[in-house]
C-alpha atoms as a PDB file:
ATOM      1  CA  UNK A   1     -72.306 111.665  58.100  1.00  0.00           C
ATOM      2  CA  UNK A   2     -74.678 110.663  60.665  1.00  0.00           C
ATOM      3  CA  UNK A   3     -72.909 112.134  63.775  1.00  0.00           C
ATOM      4  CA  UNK A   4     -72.498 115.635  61.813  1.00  0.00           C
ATOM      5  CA  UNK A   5     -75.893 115.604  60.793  1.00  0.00           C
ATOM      6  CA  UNK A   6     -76.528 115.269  64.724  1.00  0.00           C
ATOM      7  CA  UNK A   7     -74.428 117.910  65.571  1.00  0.00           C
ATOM      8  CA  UNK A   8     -75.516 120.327  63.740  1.00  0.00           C
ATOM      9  CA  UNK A   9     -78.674 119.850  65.334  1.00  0.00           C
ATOM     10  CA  UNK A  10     -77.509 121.355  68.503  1.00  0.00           C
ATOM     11  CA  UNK A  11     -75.595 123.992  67.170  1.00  0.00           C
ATOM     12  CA  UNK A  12     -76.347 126.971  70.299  1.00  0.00           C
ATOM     13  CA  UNK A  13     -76.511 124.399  72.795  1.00  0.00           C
ATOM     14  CA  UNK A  14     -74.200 123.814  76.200  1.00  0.00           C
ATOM     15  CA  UNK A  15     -72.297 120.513  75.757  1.00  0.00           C
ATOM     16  CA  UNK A  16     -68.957 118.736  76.858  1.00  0.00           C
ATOM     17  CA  UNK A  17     -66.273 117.788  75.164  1.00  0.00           C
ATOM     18  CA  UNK A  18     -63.621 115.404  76.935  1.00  0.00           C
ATOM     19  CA  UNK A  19     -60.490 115.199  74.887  1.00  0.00           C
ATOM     20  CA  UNK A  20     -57.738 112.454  75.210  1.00  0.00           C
ATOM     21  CA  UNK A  21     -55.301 114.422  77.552  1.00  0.00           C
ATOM     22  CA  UNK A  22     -58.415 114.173  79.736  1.00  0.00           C
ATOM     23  CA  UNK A  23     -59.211 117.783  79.514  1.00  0.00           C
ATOM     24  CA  UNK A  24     -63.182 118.688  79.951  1.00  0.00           C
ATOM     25  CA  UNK A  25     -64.386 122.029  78.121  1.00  0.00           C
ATOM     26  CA  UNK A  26     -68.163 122.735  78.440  1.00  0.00           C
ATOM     27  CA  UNK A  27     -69.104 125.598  76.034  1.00  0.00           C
ATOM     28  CA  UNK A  28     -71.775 127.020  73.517  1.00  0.00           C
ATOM     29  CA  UNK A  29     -71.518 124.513  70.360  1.00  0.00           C
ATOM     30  CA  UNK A  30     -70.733 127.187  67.685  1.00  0.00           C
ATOM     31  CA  UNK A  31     -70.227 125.168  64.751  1.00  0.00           C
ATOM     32  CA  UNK A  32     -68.527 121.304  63.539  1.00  0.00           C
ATOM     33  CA  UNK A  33     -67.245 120.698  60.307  1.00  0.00           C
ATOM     34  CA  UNK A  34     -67.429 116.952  58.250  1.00  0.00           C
ATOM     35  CA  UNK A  35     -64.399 116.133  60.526  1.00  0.00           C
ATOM     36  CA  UNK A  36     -66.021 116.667  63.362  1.00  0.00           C
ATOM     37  CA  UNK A  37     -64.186 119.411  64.378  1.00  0.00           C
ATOM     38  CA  UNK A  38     -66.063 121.709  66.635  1.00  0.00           C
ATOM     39  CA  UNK A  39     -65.617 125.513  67.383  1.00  0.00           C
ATOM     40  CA  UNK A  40     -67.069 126.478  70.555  1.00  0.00           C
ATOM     41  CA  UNK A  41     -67.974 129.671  72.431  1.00  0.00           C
ATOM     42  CA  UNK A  42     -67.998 130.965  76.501  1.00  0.00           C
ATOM     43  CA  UNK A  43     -66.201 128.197  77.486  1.00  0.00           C
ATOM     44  CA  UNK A  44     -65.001 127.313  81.154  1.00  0.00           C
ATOM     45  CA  UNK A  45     -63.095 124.212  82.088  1.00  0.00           C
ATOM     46  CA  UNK A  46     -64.660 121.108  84.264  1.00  0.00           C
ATOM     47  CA  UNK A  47     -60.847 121.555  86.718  1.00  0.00           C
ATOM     48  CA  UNK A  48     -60.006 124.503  87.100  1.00  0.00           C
ATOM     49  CA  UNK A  49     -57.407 124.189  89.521  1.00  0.00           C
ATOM     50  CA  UNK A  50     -55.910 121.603  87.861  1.00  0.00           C
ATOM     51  CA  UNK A  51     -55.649 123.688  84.184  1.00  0.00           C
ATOM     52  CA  UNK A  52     -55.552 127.174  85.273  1.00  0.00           C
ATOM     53  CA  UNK A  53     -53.932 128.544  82.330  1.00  0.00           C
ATOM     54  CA  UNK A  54     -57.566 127.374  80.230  1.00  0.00           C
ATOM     55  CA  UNK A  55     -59.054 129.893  82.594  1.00  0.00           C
ATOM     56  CA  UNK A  56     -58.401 133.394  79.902  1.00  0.00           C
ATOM     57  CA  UNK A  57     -59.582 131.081  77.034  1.00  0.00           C
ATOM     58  CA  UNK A  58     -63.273 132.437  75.829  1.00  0.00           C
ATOM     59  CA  UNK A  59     -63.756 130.640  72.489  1.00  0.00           C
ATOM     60  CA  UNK A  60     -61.775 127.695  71.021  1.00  0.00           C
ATOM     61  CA  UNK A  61     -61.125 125.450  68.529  1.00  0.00           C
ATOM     62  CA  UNK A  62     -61.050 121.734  69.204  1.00  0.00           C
ATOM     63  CA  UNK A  63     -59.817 119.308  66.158  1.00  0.00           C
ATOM     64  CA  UNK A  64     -61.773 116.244  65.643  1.00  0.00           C
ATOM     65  CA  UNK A  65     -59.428 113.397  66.346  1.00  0.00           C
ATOM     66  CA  UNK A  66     -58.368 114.339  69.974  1.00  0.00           C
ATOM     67  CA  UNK A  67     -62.275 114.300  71.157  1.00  0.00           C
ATOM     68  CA  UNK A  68     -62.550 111.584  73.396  1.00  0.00           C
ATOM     69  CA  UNK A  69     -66.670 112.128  74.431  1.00  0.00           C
ATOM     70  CA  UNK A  70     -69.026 114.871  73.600  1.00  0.00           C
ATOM     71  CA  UNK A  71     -71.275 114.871  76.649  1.00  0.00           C
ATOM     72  CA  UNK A  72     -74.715 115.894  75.271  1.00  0.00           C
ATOM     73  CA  UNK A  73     -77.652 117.429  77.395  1.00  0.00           C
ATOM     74  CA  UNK A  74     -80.674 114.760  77.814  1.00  0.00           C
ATOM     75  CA  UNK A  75     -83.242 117.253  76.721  1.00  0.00           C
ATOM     76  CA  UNK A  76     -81.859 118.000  73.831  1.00  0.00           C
ATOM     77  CA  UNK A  77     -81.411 114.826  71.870  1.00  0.00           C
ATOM     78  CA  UNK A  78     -84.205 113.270  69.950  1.00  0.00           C
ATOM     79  CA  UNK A  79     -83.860 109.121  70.248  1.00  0.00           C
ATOM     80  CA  UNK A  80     -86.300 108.058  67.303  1.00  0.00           C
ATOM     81  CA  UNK A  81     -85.046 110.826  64.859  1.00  0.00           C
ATOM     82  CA  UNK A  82     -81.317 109.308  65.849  1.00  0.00           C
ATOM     83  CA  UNK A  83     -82.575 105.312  65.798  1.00  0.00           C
ATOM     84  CA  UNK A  84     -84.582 106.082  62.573  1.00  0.00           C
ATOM     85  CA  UNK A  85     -81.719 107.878  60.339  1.00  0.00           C
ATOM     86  CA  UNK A  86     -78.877 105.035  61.865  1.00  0.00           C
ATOM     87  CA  UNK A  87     -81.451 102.527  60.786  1.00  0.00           C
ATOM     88  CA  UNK A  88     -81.556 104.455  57.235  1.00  0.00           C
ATOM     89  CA  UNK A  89     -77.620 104.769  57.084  1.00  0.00           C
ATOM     90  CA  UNK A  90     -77.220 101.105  57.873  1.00  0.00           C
ATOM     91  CA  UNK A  91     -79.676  99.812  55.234  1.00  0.00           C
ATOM     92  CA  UNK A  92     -77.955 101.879  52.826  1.00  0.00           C
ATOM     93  CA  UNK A  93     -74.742 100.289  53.605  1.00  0.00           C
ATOM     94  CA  UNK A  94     -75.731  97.368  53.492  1.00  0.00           C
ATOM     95  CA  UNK A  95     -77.297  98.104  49.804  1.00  0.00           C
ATOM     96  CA  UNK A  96     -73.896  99.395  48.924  1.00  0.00           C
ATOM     97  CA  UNK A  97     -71.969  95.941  49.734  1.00  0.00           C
ATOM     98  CA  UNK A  98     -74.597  93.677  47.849  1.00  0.00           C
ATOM     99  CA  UNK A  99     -73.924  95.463  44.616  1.00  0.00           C
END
């Protein structure tokens, strides 16, 4: 839940999402779901010449489990908020297996 927590963060930003076909789509994040699924909006593609039929496409729908990489912008993520609440998940974990 960590990563979706994350993502919703940046919900309205510009990001990059590589799938496994090797297909780049930078966009407007719109929304992800708990499967990481992630809608966005204004999208262009990284190769144009190389997928020129992704070149009508405005808004899309990418499922979860062919995402490679999300390429994030710098600016926009926070380090300590993400090293504090992995630091949180991982104690809580670790609670979980000791009982």
């Amino acid at each position: 839940m960590l990563f979706y927590s994350f993502y919703k963060t940046l919900v309205g930003k510009e990001i990059t999402v590589e799938l496994k076909n090797d297909l780049s789509i930078t966009g407007l994040l719109q929304s992800v779901d708990q499967f990481l699924n992630i809608k966005l909006k204004d999208v262009r593609v990284e190769e144009e010449d190389k997928y020129p039929y992704m070149l009508s496409v405005k808004n899309c729908f990418i499922r979860g489990s062919v995402v490679r990489y999300v390429h994030l912008p710098a600016s926009e993520v926070d380090v300590e908020t993400l090293q504090d609440h992995s630091r949180l998940e991982a104690r809580e974990q670790k609670k979980a297996q000791q009982q």
